[in-house]
Protein backbone atom coordinates (compact mmCIF):
# COMPACT_ATOMS: atom_id res chain seq x y z
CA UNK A 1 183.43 113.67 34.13
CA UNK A 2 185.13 110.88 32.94
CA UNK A 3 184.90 106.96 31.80
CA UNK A 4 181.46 105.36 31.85
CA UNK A 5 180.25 108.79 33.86
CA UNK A 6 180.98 110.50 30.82
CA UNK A 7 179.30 108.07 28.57
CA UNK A 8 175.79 107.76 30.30
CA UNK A 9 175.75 111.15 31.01
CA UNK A 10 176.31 112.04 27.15
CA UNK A 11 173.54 109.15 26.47
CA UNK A 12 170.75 110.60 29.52
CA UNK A 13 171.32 114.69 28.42
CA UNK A 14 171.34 114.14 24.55
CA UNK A 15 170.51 110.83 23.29
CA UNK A 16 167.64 109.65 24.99
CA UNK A 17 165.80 113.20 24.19
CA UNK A 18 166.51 112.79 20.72
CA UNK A 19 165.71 109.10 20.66
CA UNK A 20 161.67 109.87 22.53
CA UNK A 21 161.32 112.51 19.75
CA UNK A 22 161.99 109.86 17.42
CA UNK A 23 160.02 107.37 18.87
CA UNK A 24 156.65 110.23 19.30
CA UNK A 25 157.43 111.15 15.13
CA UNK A 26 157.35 107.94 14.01
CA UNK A 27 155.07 105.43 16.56
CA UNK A 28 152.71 107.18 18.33
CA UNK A 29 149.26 107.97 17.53
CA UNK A 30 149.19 111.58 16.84
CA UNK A 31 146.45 113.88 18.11
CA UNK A 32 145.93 112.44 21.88
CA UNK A 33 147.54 115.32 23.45
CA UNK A 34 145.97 117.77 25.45
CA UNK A 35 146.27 120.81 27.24
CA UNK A 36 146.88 119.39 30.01
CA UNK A 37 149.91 117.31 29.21
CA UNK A 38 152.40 119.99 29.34
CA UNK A 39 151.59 120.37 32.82
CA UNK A 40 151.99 116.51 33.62
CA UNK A 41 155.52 116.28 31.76
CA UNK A 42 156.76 119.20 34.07
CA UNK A 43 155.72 117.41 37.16
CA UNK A 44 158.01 114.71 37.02
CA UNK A 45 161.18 117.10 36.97
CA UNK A 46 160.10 119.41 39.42
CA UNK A 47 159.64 116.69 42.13
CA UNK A 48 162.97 115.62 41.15
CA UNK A 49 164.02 119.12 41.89
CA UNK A 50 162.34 118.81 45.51
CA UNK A 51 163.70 115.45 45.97
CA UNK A 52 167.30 117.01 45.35
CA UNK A 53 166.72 119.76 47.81
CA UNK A 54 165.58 117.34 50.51
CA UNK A 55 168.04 114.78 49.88
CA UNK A 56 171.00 117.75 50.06
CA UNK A 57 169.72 119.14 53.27
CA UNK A 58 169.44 115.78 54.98
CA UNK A 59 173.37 115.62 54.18
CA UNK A 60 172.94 113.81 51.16
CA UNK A 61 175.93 114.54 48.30
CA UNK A 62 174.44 114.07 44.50
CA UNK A 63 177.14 116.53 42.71
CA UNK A 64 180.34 115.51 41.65
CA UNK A 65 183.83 117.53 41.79
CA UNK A 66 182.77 117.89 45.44
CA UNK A 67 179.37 119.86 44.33
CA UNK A 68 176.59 118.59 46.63
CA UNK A 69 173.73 119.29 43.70
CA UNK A 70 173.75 117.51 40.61
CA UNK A 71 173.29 120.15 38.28
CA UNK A 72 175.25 123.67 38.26
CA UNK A 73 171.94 125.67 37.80
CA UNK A 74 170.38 124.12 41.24
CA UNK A 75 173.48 124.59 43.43
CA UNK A 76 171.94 126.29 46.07
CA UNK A 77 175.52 126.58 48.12
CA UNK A 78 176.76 128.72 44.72
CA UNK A 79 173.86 130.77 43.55
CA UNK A 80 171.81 131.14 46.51
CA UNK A 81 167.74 130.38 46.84
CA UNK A 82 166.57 133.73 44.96
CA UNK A 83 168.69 132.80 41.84
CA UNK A 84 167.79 129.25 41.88
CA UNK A 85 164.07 129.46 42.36
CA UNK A 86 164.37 131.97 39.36
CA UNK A 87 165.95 129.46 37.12
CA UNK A 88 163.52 126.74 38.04
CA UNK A 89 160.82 128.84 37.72
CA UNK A 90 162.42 130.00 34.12
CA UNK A 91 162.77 126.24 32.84
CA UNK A 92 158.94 125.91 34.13
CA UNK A 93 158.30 128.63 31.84
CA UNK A 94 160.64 127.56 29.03
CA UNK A 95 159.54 123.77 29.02
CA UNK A 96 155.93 124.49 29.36
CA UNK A 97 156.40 126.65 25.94
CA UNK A 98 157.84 123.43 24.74
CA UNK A 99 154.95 121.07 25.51
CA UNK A 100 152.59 123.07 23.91
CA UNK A 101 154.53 123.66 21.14
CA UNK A 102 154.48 120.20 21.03
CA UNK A 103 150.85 119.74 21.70
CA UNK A 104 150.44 122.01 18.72
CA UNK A 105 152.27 119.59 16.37
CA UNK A 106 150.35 116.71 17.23
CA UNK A 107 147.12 118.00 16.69
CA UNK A 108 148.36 119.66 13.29
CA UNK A 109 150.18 115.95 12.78
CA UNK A 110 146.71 113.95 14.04
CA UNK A 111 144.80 115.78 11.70
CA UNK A 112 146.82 115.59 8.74
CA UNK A 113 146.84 111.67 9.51
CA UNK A 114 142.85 111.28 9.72
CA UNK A 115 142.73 113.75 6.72
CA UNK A 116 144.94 111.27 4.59
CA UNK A 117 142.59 108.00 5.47
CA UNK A 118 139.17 109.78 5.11
C-alpha cells in the first residue's frame, strides 16, 4: 500500500481504535453496559464478513495486489473455507473475550464513579 491508501489505512486499523477507547475512558457514562453488548459489537463485523463473501462471489474485487478479499485472513481463494471459517470463528471468540473484558471495566469504572458522588 502506498500514498493516501497507506495513510487511511494506518488511521482505520490503529488510530481510530485507539481514539473510541479514548473517547469511552474519558466521555461516556460508565456502567451502561451489559451482557449483551459484546454480542451487538460483533454483529456489525461479521455482516461485513458476509457482505465480503457475497460481494466476491458475485465477481466483485475488494483486495488489492490483485487479492479479491480485503483482508489476508478471509482470502478464501488462499486458505480455503475450513481455515477461514476457523479464523472468523477464532476472532468471534477472541473479540467477544474483549467486550466483556470491557463490560467488566465499566461496571468496576461506573461504580467507582457513583461511589465517589455518594
Amino acid at each position: 500500500m502506498q500514498g493516501t491508501f497507506a495513510i487511511s489505512n494506518l488511521i482505520l486499523h490503529y488510530v481510530v481504535p485507539i481514539m473510541a477507547l479514548l473517547d469511552w475512558l474519558l466521555f461516556d457514562v460508565k456502567g451502561r453496559y451489559t451482557r449483551k453488548s459484546p454480542f451487538l459489537w460483533v454483529l456489525l463485523p461479521n455482516l461485513y464478513f458476509v457482505y465480503v463473501v457475497i460481494r466476491v462471489a458475485l465477481g466483485g474485487n475488494l483486495g488489492y495486489r490483485g487479492n479479491r478479499y480485503p483482508y489476508p485472513f478471509i482470502n478464501v481463494d488462499a486458505l480455503g473455507w475450513g481455515r477461514v471459517l476457523l479464523v472468523v470463528l477464532f476472532l468471534n471468540v477472541l473479540f467477544l473475550l474483549l467486550g466483556y473484558g470491557f463490560v467488566a471495566a465499566d461496571r468496576w469504572l461506573g461504580r467507582s464513579t457513583t461511589q465517589k458522588y455518594l
